[in-house]
N, C-alpha and C. Protein backbone atom coordinates (compact mmCIF):
# COMPACT_ATOMS: atom_id res chain seq x y z
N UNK A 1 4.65 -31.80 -43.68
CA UNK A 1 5.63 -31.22 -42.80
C UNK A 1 6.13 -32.31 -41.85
N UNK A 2 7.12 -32.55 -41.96
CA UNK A 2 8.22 -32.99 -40.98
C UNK A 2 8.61 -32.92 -40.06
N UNK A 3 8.43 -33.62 -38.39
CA UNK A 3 8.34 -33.25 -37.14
C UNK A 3 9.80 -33.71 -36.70
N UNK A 4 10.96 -32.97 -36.82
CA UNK A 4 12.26 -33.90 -35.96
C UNK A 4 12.08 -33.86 -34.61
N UNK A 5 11.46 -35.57 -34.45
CA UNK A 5 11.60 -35.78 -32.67
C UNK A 5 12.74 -35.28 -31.47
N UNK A 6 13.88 -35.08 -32.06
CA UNK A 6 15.12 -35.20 -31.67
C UNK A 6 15.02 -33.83 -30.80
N UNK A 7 14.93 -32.54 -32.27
CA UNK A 7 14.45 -31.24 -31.81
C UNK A 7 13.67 -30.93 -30.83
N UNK A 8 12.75 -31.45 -31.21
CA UNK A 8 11.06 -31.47 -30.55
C UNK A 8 11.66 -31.59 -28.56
N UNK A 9 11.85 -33.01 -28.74
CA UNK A 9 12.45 -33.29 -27.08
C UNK A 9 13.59 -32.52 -26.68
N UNK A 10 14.66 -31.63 -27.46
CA UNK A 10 15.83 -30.71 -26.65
C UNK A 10 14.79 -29.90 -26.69
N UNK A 11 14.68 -29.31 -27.20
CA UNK A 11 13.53 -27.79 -27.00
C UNK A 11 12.85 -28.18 -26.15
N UNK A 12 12.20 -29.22 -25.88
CA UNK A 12 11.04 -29.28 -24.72
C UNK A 12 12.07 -29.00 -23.58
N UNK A 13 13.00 -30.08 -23.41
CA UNK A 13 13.71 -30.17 -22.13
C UNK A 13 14.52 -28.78 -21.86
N UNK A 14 14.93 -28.55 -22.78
CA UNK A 14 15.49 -26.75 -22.88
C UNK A 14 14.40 -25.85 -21.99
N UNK A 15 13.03 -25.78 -22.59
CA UNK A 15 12.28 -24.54 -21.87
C UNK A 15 12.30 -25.59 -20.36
N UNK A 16 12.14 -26.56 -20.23
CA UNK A 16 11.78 -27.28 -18.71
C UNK A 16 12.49 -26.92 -17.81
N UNK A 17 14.02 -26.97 -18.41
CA UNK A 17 14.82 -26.61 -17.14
C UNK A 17 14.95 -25.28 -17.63
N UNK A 18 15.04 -23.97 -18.62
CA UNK A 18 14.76 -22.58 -18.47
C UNK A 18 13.59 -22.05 -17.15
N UNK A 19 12.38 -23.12 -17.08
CA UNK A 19 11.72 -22.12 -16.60
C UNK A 19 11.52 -23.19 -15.19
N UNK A 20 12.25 -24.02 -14.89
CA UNK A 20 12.66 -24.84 -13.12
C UNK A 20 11.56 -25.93 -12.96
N UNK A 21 10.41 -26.03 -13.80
CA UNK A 21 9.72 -27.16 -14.09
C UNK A 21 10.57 -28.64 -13.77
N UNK A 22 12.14 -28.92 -13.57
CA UNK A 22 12.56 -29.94 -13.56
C UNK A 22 12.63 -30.14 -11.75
N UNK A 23 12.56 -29.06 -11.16
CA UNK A 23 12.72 -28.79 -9.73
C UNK A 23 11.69 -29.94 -8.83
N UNK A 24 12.28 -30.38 -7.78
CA UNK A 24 11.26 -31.47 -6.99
C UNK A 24 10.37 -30.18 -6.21
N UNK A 25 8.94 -30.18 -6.32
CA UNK A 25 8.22 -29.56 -5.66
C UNK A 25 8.37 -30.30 -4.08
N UNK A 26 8.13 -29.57 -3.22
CA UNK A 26 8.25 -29.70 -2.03
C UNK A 26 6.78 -30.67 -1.46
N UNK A 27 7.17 -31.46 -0.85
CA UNK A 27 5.99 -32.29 -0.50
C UNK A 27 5.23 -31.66 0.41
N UNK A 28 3.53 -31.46 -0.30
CA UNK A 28 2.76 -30.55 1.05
C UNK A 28 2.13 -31.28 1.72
N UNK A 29 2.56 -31.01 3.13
CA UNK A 29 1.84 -31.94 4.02
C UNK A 29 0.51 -30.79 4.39
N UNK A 30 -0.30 -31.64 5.67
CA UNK A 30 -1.19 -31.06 6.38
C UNK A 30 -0.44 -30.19 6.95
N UNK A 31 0.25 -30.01 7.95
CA UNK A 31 1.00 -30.03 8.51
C UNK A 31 1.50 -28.47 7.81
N UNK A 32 2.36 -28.38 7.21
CA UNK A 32 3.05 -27.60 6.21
C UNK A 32 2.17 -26.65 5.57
N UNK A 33 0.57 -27.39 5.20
CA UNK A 33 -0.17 -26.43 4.97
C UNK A 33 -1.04 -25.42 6.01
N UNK A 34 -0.89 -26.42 7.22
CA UNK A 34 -1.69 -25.28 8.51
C UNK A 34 -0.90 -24.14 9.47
N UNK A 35 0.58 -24.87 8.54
CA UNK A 35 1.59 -23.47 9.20
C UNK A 35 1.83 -22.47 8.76
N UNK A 36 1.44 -22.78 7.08
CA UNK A 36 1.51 -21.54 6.41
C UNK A 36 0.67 -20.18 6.70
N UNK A 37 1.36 -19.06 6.40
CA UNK A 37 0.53 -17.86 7.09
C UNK A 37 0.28 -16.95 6.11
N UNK A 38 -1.13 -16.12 6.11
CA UNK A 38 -1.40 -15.67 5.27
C UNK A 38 -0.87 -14.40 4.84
N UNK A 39 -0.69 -14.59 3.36
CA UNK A 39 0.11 -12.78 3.28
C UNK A 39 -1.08 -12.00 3.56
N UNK A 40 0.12 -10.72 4.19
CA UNK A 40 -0.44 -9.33 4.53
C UNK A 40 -0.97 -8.15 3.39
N UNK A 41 -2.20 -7.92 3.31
CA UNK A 41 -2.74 -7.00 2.62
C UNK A 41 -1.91 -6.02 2.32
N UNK A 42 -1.11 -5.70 1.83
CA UNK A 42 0.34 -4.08 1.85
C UNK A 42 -0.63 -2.93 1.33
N UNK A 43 -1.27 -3.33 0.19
CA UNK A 43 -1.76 -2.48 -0.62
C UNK A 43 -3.39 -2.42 -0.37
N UNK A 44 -4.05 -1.95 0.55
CA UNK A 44 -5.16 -1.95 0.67
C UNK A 44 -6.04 -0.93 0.55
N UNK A 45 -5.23 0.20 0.29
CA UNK A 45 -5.40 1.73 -0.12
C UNK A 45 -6.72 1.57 -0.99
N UNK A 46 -7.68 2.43 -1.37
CA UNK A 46 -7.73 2.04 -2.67
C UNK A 46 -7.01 3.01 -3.96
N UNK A 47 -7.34 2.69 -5.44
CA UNK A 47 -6.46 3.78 -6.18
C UNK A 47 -6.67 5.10 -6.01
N UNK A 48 -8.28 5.54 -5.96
CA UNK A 48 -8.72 6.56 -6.38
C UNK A 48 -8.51 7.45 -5.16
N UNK A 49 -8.31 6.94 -3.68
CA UNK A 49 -7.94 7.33 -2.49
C UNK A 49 -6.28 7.76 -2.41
N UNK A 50 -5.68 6.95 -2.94
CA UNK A 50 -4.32 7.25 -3.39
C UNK A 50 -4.26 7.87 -4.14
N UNK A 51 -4.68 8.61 -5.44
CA UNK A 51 -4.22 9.60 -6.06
C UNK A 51 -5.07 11.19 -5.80
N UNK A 52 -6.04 10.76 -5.04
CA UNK A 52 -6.64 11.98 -4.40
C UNK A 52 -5.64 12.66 -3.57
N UNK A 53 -4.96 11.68 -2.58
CA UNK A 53 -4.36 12.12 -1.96
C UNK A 53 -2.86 12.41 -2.48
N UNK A 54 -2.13 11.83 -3.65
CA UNK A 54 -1.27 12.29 -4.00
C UNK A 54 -1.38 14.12 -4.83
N UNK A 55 -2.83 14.14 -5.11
CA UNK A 55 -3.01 15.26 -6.25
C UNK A 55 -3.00 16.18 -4.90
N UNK A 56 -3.82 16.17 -3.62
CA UNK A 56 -3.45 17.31 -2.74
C UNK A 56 -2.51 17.48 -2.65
N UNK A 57 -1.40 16.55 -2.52
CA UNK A 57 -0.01 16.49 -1.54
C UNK A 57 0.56 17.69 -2.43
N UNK A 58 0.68 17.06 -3.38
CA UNK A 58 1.18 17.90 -4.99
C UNK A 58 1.34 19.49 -4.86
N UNK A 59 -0.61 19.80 -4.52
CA UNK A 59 -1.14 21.23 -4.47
C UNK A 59 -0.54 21.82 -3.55
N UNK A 60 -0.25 20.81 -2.64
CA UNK A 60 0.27 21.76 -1.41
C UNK A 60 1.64 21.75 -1.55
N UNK A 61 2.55 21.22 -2.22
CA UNK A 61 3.99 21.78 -2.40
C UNK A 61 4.50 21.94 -3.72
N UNK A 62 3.32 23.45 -3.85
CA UNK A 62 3.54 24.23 -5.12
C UNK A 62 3.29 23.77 -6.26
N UNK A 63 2.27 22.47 -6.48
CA UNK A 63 1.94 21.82 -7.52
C UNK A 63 2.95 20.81 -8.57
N UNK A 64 2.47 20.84 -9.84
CA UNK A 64 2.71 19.16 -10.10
C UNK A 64 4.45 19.62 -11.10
N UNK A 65 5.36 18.41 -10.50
CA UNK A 65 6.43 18.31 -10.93
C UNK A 65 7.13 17.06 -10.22
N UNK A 66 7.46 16.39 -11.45
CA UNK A 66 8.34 15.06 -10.80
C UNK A 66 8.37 14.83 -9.47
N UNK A 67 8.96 16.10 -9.36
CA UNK A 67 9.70 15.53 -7.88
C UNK A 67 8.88 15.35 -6.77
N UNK A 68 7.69 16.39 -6.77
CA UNK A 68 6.57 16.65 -5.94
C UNK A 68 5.70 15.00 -6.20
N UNK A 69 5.76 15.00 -7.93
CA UNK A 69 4.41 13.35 -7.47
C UNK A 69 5.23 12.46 -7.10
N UNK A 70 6.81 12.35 -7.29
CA UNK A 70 7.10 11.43 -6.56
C UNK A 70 7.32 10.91 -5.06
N UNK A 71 7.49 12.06 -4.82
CA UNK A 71 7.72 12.39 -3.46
C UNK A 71 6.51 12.02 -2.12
N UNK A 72 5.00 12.54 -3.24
CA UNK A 72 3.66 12.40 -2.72
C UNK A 72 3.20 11.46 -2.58
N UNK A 73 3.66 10.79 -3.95
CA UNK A 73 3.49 9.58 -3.92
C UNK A 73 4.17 7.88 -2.79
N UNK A 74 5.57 8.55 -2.57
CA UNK A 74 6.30 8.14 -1.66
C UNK A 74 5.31 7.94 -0.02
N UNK A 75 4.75 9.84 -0.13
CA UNK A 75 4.27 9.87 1.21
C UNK A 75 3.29 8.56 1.52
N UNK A 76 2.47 9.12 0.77
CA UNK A 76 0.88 8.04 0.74
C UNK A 76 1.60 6.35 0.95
N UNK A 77 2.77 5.90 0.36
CA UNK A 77 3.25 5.03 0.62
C UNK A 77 2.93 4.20 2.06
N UNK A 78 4.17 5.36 2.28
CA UNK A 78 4.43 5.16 3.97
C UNK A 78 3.23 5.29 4.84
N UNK A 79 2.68 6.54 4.36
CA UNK A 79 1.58 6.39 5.41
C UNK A 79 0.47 4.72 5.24
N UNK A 80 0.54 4.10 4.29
CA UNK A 80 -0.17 3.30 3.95
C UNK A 80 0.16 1.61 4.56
N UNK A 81 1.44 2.06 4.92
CA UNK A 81 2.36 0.62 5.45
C UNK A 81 1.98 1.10 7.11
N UNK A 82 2.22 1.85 7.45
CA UNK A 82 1.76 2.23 8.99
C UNK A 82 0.12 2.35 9.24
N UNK A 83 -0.75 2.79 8.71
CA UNK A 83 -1.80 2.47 9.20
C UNK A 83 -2.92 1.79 7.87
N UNK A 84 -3.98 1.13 8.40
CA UNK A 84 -4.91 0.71 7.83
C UNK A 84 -5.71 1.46 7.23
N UNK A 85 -6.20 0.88 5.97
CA UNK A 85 -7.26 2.15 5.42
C UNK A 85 -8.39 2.70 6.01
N UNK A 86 -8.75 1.35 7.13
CA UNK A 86 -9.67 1.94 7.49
C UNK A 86 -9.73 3.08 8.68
N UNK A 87 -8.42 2.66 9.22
CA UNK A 87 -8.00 3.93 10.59
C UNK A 87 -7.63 4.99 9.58
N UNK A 88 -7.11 5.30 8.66
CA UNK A 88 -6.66 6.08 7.44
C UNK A 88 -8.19 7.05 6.99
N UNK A 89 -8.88 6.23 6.70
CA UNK A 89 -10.39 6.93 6.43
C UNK A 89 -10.59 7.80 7.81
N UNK A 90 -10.47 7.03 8.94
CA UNK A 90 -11.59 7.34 10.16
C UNK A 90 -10.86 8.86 10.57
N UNK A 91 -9.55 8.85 10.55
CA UNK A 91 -8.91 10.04 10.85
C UNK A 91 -8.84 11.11 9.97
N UNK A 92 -8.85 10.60 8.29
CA UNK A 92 -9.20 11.93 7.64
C UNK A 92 -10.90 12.23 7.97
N UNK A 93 -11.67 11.78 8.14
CA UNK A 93 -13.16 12.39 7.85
C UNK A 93 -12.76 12.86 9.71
N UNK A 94 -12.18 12.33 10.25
CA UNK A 94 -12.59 13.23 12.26
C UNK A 94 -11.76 14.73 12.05
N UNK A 95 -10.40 14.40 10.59
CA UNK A 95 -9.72 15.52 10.54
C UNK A 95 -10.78 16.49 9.92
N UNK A 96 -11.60 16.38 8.62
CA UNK A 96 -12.42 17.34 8.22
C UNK A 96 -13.47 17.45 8.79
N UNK A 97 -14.26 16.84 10.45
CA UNK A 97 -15.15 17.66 10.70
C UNK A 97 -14.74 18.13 12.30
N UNK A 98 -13.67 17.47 12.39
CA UNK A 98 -13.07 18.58 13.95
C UNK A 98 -13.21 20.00 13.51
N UNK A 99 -13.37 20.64 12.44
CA UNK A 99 -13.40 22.20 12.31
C UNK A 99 -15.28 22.84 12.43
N UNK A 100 -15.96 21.68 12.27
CA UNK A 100 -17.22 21.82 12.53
C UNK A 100 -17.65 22.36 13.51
N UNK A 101 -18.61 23.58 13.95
CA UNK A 101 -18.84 24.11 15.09
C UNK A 101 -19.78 23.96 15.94
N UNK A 102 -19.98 23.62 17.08
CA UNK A 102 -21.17 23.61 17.91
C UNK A 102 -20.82 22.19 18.18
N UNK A 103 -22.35 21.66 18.94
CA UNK A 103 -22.41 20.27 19.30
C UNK A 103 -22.62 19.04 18.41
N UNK A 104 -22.59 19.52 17.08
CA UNK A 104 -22.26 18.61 16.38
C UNK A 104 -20.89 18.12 15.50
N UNK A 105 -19.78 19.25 15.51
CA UNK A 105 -18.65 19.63 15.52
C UNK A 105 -17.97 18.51 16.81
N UNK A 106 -18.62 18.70 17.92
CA UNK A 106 -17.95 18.06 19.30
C UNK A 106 -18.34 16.64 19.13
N UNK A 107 -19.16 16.07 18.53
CA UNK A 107 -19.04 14.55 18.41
C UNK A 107 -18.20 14.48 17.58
N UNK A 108 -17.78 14.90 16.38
CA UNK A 108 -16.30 14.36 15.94
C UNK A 108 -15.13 14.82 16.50
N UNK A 109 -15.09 16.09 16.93
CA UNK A 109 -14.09 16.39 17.74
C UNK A 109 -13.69 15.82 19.12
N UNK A 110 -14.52 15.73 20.34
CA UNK A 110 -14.40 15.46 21.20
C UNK A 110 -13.19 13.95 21.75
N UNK A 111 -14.50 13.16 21.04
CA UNK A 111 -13.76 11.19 21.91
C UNK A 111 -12.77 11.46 21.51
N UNK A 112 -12.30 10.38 22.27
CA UNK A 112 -10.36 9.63 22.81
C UNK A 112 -10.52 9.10 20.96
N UNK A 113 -11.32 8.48 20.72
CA UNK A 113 -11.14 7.81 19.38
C UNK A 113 -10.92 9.10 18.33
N UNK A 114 -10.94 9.54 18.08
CA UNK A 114 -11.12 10.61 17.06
C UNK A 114 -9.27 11.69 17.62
N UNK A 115 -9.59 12.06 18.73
CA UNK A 115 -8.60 12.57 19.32
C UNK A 115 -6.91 11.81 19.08
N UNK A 116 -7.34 10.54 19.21
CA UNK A 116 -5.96 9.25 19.08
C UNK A 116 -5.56 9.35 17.28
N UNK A 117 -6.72 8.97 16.60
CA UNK A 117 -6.60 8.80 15.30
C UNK A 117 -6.23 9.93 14.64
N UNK A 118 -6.81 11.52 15.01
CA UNK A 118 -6.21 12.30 14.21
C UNK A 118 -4.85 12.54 14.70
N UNK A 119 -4.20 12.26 15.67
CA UNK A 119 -2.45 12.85 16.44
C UNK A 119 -1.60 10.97 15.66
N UNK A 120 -2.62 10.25 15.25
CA UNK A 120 -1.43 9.06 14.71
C UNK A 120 -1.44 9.62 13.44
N UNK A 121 -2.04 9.71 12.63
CA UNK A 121 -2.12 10.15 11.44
C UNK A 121 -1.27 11.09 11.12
N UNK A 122 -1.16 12.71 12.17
CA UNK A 122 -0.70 13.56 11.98
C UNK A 122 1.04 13.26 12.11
N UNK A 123 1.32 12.23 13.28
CA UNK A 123 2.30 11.74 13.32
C UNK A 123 3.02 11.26 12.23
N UNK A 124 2.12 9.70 11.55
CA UNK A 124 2.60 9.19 10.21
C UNK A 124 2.56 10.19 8.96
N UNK A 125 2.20 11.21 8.45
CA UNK A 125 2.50 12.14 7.95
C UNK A 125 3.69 13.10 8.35
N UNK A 126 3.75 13.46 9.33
CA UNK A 126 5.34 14.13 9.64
C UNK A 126 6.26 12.90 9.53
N UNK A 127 6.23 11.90 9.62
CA UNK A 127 7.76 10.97 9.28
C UNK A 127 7.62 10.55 8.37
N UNK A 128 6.38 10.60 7.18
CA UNK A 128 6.80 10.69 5.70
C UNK A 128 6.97 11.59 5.83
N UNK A 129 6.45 12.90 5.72
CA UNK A 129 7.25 13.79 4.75
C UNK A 129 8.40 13.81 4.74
N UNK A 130 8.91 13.53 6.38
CA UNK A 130 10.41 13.69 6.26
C UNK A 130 11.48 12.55 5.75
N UNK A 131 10.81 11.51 5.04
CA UNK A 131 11.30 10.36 4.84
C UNK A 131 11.22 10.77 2.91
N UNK A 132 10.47 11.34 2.93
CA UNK A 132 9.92 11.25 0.94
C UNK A 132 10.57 12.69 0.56
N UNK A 133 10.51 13.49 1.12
CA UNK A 133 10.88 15.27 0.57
C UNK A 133 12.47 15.28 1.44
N UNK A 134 12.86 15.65 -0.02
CA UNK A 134 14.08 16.13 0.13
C UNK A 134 14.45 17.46 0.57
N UNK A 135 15.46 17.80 1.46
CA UNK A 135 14.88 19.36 2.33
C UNK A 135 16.29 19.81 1.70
């Protein structure tokens, strides 16, 4: 078999400049590298937390149809860009045992912490919904 050099080098130089390989990389300094800043976690949800919570969202507006997982899915979004998973956790578990009764009910109910986290939460949920569901 027969190798035409000729070929060989347009085709090379063809994919080089297809895929910007011919481009001057930018010279990294120190400098350049200690200014750089680190990307932001967006997605820190985890999955199984995200579709838990999309499958309630669902249940609660009349169950599963396009528009509802998309929509749910939308929510969990937003709520996910506004707060952290872990303030996200802390306010759903203060939301399911604020209904707890007695004095052990009142340690999750009671503190400023628990009190703050479930009214942000409840907040970032009313401006998704109204951002994801179409009325």
């Amino acid at each position: 078999m027969k190798i035409d050099l000729k070929k060989l080098l347009l085709t090379t130089t063809i994919l080089v400049i297809i895929t910007g390989c011919t481009s001057n990389p930018e010279k990294i300094t120190e400098d350049s590298a200690t200014k750089a800043t680190p990307a932001v976690l967006v997605n820190d949800y985890p999955t199984r937390d995200r579709v838990e919570y999309v499958l309630n969202c669902v249940a609660q507006h009349g169950g599963l149809s396009y528009i509802n997982q998309y929509a749910c899915g939308c929510k969990i979004d937003k709520i996910a860009e506004t707060l952290s998973f872990n303030d996200y956790e802390a306010a759903k578990t203060f939301s399911y045992l604020k209904s707890m009764a007695g004095d052990n009910g009142g340690m999750a109910r009671d503190p400023k912490q628990s009190k703050d986290l479930r009214k942000q939460l409840k907040e970032v949920e009313d401006t998704a919904e109204k951002s994801c569901f179409v009325k």
